[in-house]
Structures are given as C-alpha cells and as structure tokens.
PDB file of N, CA and C in Angstrom:
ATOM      1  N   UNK A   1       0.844  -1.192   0.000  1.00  0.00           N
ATOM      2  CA  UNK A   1       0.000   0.000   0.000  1.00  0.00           C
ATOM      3  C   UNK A   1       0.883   1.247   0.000  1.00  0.00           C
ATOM      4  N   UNK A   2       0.334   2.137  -0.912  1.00  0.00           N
ATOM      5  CA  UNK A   2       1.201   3.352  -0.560  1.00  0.00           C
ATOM      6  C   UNK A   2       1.465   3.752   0.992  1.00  0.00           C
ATOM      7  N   UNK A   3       2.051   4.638   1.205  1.00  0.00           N
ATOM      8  CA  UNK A   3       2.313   5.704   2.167  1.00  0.00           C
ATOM      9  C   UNK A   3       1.703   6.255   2.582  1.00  0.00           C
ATOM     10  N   UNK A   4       1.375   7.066   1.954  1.00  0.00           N
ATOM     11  CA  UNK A   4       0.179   7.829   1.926  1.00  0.00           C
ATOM     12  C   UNK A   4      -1.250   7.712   2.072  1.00  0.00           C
ATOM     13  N   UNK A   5      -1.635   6.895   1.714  1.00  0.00           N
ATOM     14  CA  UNK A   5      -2.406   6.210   1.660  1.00  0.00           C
ATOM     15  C   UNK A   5      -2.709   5.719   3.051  1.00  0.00           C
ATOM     16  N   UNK A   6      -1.632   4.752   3.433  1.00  0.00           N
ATOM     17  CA  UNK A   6      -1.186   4.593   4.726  1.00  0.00           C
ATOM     18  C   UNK A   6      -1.459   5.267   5.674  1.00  0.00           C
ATOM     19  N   UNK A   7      -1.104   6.498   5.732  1.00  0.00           N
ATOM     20  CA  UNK A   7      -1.070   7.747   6.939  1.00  0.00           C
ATOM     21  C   UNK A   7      -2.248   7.811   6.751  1.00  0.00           C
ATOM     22  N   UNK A   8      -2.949   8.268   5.854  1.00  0.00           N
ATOM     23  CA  UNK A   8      -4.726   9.352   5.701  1.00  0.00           C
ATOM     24  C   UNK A   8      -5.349   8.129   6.295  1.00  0.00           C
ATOM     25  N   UNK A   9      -5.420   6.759   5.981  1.00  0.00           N
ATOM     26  CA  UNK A   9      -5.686   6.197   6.340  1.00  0.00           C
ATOM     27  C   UNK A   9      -6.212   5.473   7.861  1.00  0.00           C
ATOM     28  N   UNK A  10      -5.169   5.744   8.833  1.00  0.00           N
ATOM     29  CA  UNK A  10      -4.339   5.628   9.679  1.00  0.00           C
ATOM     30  C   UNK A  10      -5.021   6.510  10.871  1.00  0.00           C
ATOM     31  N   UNK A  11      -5.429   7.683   9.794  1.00  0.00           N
ATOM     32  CA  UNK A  11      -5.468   9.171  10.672  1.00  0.00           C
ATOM     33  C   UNK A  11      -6.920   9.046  10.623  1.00  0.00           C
ATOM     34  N   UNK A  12      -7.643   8.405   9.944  1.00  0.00           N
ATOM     35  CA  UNK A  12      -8.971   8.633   9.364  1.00  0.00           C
ATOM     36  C   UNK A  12      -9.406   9.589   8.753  1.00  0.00           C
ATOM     37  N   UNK A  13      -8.637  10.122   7.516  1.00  0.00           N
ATOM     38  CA  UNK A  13      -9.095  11.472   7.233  1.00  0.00           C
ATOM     39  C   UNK A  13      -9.326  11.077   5.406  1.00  0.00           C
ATOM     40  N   UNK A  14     -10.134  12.015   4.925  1.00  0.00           N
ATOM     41  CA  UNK A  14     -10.209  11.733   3.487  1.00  0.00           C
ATOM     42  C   UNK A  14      -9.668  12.503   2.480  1.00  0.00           C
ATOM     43  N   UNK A  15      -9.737  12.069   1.722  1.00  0.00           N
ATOM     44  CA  UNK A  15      -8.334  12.577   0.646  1.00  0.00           C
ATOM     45  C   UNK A  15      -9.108  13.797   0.534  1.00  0.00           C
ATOM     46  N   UNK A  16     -10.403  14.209   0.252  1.00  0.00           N
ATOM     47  CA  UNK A  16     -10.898  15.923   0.257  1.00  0.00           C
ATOM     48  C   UNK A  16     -10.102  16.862   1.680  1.00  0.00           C
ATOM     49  N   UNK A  17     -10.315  15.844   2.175  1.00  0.00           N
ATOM     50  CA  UNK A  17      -9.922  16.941   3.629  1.00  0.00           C
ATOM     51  C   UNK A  17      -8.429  17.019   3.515  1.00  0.00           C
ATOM     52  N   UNK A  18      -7.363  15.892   3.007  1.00  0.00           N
ATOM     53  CA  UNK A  18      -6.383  16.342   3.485  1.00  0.00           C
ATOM     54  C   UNK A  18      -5.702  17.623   1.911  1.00  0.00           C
ATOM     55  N   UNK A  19      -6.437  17.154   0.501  1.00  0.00           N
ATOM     56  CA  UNK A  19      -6.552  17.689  -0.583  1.00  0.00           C
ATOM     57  C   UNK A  19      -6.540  19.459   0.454  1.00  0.00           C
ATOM     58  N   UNK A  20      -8.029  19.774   0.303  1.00  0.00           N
ATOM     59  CA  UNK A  20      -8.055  21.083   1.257  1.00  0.00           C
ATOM     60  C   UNK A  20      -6.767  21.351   1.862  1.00  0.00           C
ATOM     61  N   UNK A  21      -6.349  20.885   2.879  1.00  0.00           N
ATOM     62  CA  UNK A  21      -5.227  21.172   4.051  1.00  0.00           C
ATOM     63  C   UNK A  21      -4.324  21.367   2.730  1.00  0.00           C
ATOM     64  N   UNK A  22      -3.907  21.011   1.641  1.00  0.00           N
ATOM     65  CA  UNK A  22      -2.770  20.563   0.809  1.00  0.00           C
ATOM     66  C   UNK A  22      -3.051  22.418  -0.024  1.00  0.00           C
ATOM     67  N   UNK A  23      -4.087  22.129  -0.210  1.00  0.00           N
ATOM     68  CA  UNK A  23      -4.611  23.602  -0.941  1.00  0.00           C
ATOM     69  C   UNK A  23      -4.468  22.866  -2.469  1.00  0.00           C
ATOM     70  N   UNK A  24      -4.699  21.892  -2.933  1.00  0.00           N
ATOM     71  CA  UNK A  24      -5.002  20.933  -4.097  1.00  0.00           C
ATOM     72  C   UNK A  24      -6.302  20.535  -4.697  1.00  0.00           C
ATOM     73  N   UNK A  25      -6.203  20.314  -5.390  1.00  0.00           N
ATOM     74  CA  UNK A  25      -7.771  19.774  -5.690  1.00  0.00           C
ATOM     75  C   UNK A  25      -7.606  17.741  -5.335  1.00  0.00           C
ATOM     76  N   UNK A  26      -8.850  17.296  -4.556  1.00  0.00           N
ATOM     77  CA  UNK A  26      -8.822  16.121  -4.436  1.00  0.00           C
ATOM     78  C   UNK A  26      -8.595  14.829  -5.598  1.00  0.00           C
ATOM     79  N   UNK A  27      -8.802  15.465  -6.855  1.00  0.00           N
ATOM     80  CA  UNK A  27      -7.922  14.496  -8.186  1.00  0.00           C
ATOM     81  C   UNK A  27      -6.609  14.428  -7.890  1.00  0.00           C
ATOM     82  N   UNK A  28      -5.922  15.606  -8.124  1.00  0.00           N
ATOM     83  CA  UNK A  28      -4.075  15.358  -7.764  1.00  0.00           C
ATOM     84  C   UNK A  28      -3.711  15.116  -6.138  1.00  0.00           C
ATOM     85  N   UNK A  29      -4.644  14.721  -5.478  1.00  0.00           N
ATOM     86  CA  UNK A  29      -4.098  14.344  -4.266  1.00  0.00           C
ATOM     87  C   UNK A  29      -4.004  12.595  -4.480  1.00  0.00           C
ATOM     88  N   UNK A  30      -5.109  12.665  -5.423  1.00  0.00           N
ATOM     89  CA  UNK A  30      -5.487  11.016  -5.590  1.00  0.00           C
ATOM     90  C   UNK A  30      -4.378  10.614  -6.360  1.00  0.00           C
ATOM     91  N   UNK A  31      -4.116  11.243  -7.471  1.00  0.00           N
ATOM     92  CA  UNK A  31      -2.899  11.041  -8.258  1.00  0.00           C
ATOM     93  C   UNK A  31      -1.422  10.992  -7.801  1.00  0.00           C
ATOM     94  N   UNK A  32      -1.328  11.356  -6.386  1.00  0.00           N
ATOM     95  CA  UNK A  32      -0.248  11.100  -5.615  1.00  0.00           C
ATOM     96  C   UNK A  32      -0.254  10.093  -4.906  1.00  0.00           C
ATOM     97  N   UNK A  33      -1.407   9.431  -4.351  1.00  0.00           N
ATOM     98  CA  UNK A  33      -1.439   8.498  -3.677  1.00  0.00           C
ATOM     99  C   UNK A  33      -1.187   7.086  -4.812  1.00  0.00           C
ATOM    100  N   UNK A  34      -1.945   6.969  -6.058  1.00  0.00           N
ATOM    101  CA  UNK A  34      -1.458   5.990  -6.650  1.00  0.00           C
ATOM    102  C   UNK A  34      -0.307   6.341  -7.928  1.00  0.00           C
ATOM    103  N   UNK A  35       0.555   7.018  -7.262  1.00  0.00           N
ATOM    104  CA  UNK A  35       1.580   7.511  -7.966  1.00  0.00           C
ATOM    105  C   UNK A  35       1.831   7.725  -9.762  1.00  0.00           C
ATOM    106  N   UNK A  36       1.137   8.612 -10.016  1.00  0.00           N
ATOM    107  CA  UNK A  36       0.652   8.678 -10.912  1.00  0.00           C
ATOM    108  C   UNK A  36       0.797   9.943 -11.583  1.00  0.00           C
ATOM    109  N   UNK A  37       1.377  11.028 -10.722  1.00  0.00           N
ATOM    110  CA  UNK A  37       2.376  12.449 -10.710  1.00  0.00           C
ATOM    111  C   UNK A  37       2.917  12.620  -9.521  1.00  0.00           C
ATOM    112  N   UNK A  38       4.003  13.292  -9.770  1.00  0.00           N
ATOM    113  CA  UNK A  38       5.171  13.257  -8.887  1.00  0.00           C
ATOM    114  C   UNK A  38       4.910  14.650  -7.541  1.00  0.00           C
ATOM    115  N   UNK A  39       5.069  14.109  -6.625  1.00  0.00           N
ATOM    116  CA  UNK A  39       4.972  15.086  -5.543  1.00  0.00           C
ATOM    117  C   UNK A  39       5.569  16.520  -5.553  1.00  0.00           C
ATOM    118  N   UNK A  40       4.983  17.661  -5.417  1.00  0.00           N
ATOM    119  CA  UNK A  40       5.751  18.517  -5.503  1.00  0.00           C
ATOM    120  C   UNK A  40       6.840  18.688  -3.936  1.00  0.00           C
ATOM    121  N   UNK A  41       8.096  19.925  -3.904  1.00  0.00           N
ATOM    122  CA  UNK A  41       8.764  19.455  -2.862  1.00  0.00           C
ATOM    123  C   UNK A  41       7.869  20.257  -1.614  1.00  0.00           C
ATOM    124  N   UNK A  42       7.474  21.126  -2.085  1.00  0.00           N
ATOM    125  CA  UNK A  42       6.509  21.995  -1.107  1.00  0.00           C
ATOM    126  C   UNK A  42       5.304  20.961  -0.728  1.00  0.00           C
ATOM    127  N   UNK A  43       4.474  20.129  -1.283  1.00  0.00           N
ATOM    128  CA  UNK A  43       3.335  19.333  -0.428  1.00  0.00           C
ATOM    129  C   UNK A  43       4.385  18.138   0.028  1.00  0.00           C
ATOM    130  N   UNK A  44       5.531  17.929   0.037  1.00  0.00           N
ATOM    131  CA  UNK A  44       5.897  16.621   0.536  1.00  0.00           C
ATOM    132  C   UNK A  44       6.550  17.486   1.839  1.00  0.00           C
ATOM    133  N   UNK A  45       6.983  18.528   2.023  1.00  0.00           N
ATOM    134  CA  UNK A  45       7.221  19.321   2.884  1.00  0.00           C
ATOM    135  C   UNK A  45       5.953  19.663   3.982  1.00  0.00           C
ATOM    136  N   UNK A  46       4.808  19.851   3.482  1.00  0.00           N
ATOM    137  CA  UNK A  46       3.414  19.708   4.112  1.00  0.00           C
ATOM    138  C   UNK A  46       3.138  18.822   5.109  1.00  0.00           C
ATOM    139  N   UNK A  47       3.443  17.457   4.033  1.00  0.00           N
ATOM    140  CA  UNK A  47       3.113  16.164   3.971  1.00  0.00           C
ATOM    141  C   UNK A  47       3.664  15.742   5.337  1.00  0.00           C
ATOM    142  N   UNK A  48       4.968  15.530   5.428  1.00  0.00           N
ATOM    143  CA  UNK A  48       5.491  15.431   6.429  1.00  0.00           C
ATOM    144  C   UNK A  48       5.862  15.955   7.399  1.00  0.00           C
ATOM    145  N   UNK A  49       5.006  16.984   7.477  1.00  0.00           N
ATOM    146  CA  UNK A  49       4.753  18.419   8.953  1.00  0.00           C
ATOM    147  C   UNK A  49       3.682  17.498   9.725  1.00  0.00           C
ATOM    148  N   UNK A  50       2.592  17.570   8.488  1.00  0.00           N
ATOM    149  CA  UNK A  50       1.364  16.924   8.820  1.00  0.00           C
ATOM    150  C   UNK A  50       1.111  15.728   9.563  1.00  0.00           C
ATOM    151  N   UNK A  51       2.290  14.563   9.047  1.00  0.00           N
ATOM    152  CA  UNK A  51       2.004  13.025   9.616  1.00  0.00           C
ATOM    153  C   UNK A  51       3.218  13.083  11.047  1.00  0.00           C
ATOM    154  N   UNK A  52       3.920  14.255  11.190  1.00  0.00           N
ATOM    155  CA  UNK A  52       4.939  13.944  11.841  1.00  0.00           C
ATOM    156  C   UNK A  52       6.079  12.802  11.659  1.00  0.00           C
ATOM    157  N   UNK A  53       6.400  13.464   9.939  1.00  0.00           N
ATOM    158  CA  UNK A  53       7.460  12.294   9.705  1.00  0.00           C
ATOM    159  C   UNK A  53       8.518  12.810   8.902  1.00  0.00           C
ATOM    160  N   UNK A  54       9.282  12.209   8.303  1.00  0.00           N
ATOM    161  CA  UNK A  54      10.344  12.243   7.499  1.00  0.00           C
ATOM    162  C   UNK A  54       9.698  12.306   5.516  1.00  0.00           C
ATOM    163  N   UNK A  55      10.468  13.044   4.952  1.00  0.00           N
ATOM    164  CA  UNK A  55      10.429  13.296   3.654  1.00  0.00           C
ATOM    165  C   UNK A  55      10.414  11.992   3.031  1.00  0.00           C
ATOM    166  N   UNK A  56      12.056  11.280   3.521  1.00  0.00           N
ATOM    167  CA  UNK A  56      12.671  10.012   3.336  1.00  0.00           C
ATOM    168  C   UNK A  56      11.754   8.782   3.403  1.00  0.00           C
ATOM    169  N   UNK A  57      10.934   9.097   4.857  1.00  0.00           N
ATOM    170  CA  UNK A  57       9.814   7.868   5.226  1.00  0.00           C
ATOM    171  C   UNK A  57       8.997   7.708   3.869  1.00  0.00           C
ATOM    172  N   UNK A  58       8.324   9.064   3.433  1.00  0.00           N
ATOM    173  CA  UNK A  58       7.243   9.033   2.398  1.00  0.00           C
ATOM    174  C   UNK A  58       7.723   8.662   0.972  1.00  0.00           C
ATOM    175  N   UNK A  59       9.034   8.749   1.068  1.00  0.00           N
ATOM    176  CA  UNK A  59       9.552   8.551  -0.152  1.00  0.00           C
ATOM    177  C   UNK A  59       9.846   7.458  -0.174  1.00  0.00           C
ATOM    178  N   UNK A  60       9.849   6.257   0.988  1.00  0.00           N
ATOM    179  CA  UNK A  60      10.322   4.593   0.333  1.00  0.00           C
ATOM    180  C   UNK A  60      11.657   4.804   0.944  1.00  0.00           C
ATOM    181  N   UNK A  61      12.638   6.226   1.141  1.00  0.00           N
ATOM    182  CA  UNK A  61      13.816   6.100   1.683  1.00  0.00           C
ATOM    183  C   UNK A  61      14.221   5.669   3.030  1.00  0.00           C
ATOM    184  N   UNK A  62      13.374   5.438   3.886  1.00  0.00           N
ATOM    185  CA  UNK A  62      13.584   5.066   4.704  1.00  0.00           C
ATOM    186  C   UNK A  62      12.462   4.059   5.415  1.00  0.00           C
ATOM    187  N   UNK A  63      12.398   2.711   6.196  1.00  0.00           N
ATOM    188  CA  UNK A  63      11.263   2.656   7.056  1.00  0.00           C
ATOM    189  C   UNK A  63      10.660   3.105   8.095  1.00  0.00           C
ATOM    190  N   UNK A  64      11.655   4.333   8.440  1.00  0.00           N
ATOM    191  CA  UNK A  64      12.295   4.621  10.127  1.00  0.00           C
ATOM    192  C   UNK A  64      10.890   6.172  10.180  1.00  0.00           C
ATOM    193  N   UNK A  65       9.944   5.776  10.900  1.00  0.00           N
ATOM    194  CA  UNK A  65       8.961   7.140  10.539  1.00  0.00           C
ATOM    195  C   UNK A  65       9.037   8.149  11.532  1.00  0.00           C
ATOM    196  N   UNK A  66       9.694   8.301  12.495  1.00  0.00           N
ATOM    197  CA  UNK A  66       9.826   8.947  13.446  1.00  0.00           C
ATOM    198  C   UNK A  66      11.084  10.324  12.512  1.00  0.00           C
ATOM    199  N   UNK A  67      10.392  11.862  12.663  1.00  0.00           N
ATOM    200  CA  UNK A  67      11.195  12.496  12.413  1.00  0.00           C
ATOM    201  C   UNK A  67      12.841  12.845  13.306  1.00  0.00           C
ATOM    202  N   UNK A  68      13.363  13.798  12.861  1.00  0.00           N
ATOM    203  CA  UNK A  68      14.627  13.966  13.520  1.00  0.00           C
ATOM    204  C   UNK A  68      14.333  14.554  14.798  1.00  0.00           C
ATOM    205  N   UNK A  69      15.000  14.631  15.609  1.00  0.00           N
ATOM    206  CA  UNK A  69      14.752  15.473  17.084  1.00  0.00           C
ATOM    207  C   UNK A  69      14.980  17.004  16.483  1.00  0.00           C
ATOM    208  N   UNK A  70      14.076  17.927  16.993  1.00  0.00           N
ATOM    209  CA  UNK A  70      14.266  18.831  16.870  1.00  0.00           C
ATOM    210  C   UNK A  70      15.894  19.694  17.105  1.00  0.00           C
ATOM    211  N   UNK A  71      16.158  19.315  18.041  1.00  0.00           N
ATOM    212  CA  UNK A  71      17.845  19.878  17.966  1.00  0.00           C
ATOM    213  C   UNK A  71      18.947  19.281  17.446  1.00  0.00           C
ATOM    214  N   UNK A  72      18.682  18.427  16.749  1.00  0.00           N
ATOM    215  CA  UNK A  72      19.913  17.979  15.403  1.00  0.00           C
ATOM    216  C   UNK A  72      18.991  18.833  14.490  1.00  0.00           C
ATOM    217  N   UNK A  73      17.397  19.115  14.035  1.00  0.00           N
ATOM    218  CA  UNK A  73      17.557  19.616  12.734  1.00  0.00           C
ATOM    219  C   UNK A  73      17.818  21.349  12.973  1.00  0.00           C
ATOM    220  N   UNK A  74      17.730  22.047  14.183  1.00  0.00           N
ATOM    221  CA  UNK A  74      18.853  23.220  14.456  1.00  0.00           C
ATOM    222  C   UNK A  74      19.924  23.180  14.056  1.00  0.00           C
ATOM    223  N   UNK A  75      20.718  22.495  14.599  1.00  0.00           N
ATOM    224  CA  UNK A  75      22.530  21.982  14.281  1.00  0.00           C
ATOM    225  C   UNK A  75      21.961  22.553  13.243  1.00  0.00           C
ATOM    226  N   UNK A  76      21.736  21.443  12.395  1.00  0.00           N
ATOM    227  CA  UNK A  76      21.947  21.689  10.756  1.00  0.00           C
ATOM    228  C   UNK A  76      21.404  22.492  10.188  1.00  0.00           C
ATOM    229  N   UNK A  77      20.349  23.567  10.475  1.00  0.00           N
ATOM    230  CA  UNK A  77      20.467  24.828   9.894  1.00  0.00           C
ATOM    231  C   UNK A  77      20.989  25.993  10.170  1.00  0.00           C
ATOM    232  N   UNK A  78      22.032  25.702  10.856  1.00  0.00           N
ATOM    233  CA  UNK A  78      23.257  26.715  11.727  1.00  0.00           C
ATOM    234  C   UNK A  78      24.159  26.935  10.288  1.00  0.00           C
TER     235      UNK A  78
END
C-alpha cells in the first residue's frame, strides 16, 4: 500500500480533507497516492509536517517514521 495512503488512512481522514489542508484539488491528491504524478517538494514538505514524519519515510527512503529530534535539525540549519 502506498504511504500515503497509509497515513490518511491511519489518521482517518479523506483525501478531500487532506486535498483542502494541501490547498489541491482532491484528483491530484489522488494522483499522488497511486503515484501517478510526482509530488511537488513543497506538499511533501506539508506532507510530512502533517504526519509527523520524514520526507525520506514518504519517499520509500527510509522505514524509520519517526522524524529527527528537533535539535539535530537546528545543528543543521546553523
């Protein structure tokens, strides 16, 4: 199953509602979920505010869904 899919899922929320939150129309939200156009970097930036996760997680790059601690991702924008 996607990711995505996964999370909305997860969260109980529907692709209109999270479409809305996205500021998208609910077709290209759908079209992301069965990968079918490519995420822009700004809603995958959303995306993963939203689920409390990693870019990497949503992308297949990682399994690890827990984001970074907030004070390593300071460090690194020092």
């Amino acid at each position: 199953m996607n990711r995505l899919k996964e999370l909305r899922e997860d969260n109980d929320i529907y692709q209109k509602d999270i479409a809305k939150y996205l500021n998208v129309d609910q077709s290209n939200y759908s079209k992301y979920e069965l990968e079918k156009i490519n995420i822009p970097v700004v809603i995958l930036k959303k995306l993963a505010d939203y689920y409390d996760t990693t870019i990497d997680y949503l992308l297949y790059r990682t399994d690890k869904k827990e984001p970074l601690p907030k004070s390593i991702v300071k460090d690194c924008n020092k």
